[in-house]
N, C-alpha and C. Protein backbone atom coordinates (compact mmCIF):
# COMPACT_ATOMS: atom_id res chain seq x y z
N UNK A 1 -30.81 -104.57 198.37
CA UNK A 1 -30.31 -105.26 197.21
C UNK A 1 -31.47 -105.56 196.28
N UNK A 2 -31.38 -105.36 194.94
CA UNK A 2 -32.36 -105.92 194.21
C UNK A 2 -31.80 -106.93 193.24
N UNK A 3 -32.79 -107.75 192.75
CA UNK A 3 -32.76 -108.75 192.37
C UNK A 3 -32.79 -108.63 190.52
N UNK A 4 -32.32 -109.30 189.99
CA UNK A 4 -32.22 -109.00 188.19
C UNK A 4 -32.75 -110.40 188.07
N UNK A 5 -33.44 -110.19 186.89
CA UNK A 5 -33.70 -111.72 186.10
C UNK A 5 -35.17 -112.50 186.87
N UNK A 6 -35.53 -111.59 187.77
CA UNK A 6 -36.42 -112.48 188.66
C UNK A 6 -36.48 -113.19 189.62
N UNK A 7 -36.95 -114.22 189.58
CA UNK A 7 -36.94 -115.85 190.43
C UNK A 7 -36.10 -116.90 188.99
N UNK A 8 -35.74 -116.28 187.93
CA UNK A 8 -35.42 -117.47 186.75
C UNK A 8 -33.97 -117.80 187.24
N UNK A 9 -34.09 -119.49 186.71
CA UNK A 9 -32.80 -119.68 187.50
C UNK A 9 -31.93 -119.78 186.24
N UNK A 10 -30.60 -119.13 186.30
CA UNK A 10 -29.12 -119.71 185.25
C UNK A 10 -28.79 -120.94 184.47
N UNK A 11 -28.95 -120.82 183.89
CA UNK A 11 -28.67 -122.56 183.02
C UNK A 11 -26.90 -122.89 183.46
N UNK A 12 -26.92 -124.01 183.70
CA UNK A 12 -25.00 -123.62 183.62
C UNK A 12 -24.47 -124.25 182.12
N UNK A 13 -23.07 -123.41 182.56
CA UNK A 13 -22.68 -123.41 181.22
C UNK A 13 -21.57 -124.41 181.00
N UNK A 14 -21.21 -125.26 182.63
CA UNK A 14 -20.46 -125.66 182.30
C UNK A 14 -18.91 -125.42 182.48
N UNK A 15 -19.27 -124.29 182.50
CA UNK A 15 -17.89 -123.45 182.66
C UNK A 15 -17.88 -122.50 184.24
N UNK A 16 -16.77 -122.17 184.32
CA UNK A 16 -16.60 -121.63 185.92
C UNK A 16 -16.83 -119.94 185.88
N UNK A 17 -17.68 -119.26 186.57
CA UNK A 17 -17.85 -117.89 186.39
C UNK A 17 -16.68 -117.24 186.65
N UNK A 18 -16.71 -116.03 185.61
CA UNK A 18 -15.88 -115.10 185.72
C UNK A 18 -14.73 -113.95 187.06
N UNK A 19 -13.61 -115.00 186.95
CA UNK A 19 -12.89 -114.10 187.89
C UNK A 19 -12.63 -115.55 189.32
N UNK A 20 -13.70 -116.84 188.72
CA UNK A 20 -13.01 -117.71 189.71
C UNK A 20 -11.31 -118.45 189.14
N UNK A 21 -11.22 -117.83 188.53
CA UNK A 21 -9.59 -118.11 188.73
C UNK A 21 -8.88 -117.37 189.61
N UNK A 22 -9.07 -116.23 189.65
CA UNK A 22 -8.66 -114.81 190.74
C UNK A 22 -9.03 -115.20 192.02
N UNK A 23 -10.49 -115.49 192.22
CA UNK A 23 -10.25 -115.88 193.48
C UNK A 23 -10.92 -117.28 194.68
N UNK A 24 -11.13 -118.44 193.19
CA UNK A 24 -11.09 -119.22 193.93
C UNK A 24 -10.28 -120.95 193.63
N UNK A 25 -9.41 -120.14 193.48
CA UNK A 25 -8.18 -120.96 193.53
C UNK A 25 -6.85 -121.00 194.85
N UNK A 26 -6.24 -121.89 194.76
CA UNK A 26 -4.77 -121.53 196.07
C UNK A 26 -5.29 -122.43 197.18
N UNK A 27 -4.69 -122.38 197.91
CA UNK A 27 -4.69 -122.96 199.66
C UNK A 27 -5.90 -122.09 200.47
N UNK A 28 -6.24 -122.57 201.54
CA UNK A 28 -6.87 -121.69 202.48
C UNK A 28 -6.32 -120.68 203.17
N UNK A 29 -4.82 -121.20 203.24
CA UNK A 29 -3.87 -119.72 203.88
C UNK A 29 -3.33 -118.52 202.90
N UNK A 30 -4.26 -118.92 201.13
CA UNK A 30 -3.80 -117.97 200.78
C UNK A 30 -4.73 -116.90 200.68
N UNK A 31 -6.12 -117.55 200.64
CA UNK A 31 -7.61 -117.10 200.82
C UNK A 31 -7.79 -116.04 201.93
N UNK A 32 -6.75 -116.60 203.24
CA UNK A 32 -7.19 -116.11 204.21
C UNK A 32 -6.19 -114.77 204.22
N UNK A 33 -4.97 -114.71 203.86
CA UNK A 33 -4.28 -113.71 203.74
C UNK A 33 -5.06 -112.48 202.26
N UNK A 34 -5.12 -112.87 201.63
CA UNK A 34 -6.20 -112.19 200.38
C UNK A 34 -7.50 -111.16 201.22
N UNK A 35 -7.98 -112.42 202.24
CA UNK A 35 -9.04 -111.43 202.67
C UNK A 35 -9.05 -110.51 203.57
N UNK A 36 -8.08 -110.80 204.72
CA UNK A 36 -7.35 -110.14 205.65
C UNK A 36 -6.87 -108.47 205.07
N UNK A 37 -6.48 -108.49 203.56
CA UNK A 37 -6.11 -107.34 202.90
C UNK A 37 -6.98 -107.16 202.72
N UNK A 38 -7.66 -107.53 202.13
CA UNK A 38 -8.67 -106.70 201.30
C UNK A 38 -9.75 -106.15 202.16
N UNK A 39 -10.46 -106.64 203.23
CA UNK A 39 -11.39 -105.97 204.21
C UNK A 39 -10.30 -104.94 205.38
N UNK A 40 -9.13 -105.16 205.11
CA UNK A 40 -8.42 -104.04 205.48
C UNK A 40 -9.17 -102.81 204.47
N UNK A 41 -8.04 -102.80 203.63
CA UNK A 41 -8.62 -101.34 202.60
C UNK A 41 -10.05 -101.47 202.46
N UNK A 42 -10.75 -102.23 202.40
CA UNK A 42 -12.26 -102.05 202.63
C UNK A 42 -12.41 -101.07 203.68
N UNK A 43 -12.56 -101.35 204.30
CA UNK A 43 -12.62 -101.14 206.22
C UNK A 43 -11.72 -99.22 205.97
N UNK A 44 -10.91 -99.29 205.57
CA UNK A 44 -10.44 -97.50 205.23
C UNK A 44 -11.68 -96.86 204.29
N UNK A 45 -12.01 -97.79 203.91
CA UNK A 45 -12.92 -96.71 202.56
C UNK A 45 -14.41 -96.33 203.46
N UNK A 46 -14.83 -97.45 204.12
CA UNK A 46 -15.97 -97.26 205.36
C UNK A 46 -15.52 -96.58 205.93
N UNK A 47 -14.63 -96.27 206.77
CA UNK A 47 -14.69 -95.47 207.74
C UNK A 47 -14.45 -93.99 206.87
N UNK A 48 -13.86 -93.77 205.60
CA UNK A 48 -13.69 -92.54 204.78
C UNK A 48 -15.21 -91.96 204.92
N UNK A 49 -16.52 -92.85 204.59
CA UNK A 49 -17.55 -92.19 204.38
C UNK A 49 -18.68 -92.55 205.70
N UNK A 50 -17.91 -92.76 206.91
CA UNK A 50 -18.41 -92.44 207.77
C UNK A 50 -19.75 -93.90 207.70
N UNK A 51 -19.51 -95.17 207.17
CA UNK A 51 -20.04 -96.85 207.50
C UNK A 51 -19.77 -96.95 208.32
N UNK A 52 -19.94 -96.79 209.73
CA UNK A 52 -19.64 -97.42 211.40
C UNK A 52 -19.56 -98.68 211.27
N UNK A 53 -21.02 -99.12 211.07
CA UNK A 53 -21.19 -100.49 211.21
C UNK A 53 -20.70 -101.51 209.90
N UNK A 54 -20.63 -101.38 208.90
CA UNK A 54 -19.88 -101.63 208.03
C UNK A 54 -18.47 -101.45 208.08
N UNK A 55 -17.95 -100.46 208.53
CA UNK A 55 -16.29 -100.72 209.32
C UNK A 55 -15.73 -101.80 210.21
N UNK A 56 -17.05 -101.82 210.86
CA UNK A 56 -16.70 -102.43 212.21
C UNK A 56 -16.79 -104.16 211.94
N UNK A 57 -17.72 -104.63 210.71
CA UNK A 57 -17.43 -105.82 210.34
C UNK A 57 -16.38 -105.79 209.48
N UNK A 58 -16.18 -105.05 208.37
CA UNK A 58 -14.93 -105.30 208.05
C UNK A 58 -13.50 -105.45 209.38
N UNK A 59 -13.35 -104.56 210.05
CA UNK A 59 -12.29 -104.56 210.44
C UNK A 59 -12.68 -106.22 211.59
N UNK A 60 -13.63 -106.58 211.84
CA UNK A 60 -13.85 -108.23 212.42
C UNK A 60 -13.61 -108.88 211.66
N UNK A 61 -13.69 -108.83 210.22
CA UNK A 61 -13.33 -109.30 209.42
C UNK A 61 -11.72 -109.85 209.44
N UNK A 62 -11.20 -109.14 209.06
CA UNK A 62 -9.70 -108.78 208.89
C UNK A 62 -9.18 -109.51 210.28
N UNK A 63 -9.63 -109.46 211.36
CA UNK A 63 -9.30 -110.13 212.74
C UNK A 63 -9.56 -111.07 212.66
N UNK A 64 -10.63 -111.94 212.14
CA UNK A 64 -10.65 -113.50 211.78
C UNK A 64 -9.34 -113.82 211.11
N UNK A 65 -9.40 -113.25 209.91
CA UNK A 65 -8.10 -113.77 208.76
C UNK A 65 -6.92 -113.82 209.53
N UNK A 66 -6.77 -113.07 209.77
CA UNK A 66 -5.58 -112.73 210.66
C UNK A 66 -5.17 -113.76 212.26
N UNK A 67 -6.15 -114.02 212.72
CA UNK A 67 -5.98 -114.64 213.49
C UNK A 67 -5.67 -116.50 212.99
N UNK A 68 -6.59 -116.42 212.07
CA UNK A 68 -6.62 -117.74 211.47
C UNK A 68 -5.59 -117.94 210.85
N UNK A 69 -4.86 -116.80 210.18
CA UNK A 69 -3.34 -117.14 209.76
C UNK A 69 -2.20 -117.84 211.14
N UNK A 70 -2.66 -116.87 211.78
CA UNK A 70 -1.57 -117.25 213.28
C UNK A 70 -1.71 -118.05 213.73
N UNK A 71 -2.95 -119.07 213.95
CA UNK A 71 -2.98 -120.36 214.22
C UNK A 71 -2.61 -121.61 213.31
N UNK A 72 -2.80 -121.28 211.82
CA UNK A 72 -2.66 -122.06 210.72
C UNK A 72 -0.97 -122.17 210.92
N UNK A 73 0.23 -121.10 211.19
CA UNK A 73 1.13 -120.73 210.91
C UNK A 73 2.02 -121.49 212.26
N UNK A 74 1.18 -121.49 213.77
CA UNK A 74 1.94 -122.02 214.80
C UNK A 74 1.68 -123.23 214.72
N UNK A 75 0.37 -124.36 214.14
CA UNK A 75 0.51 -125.40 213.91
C UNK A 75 1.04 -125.75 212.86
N UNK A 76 1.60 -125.39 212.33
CA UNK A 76 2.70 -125.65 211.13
C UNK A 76 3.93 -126.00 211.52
């Protein structure tokens, strides 16, 4: 990963960065279903170009969410 801008730090603006309405808003069970999908199709596109190990956290990924739904859902 490389780094832009340096060590300089962001002034804030005050305002909420771009796209946290998309995704950091809702409940935690909606967060957790959101991510559960999405490191799904992640997790297809790794294994398309042959990411082992990058598959293999995504798809742990997706098994957290998922699991954490099913517990969120039976204590309900």
């Amino acid at each position: 990963m490389s780094k832009t801008g340096g060590d300089r730090k962001r002034k804030g603006t005050g305002r909420e960065p771009a796209g946290s309405d998309l995704y950091g808003r809702g409940d935690p069970e909606e967060a957790a279903a959101f991510i559960a999908a999405t490191s799904g199709e992640l997790s297809k596109i790794a294994r398309r170009h042959g990411l082992k190990t990058l598959r293999h956290l995504l798809d742990m990924t997706q098994l957290e969410a998922v699991e954490w739904l099913r517990k969120k859902r039976r204590l309900s």
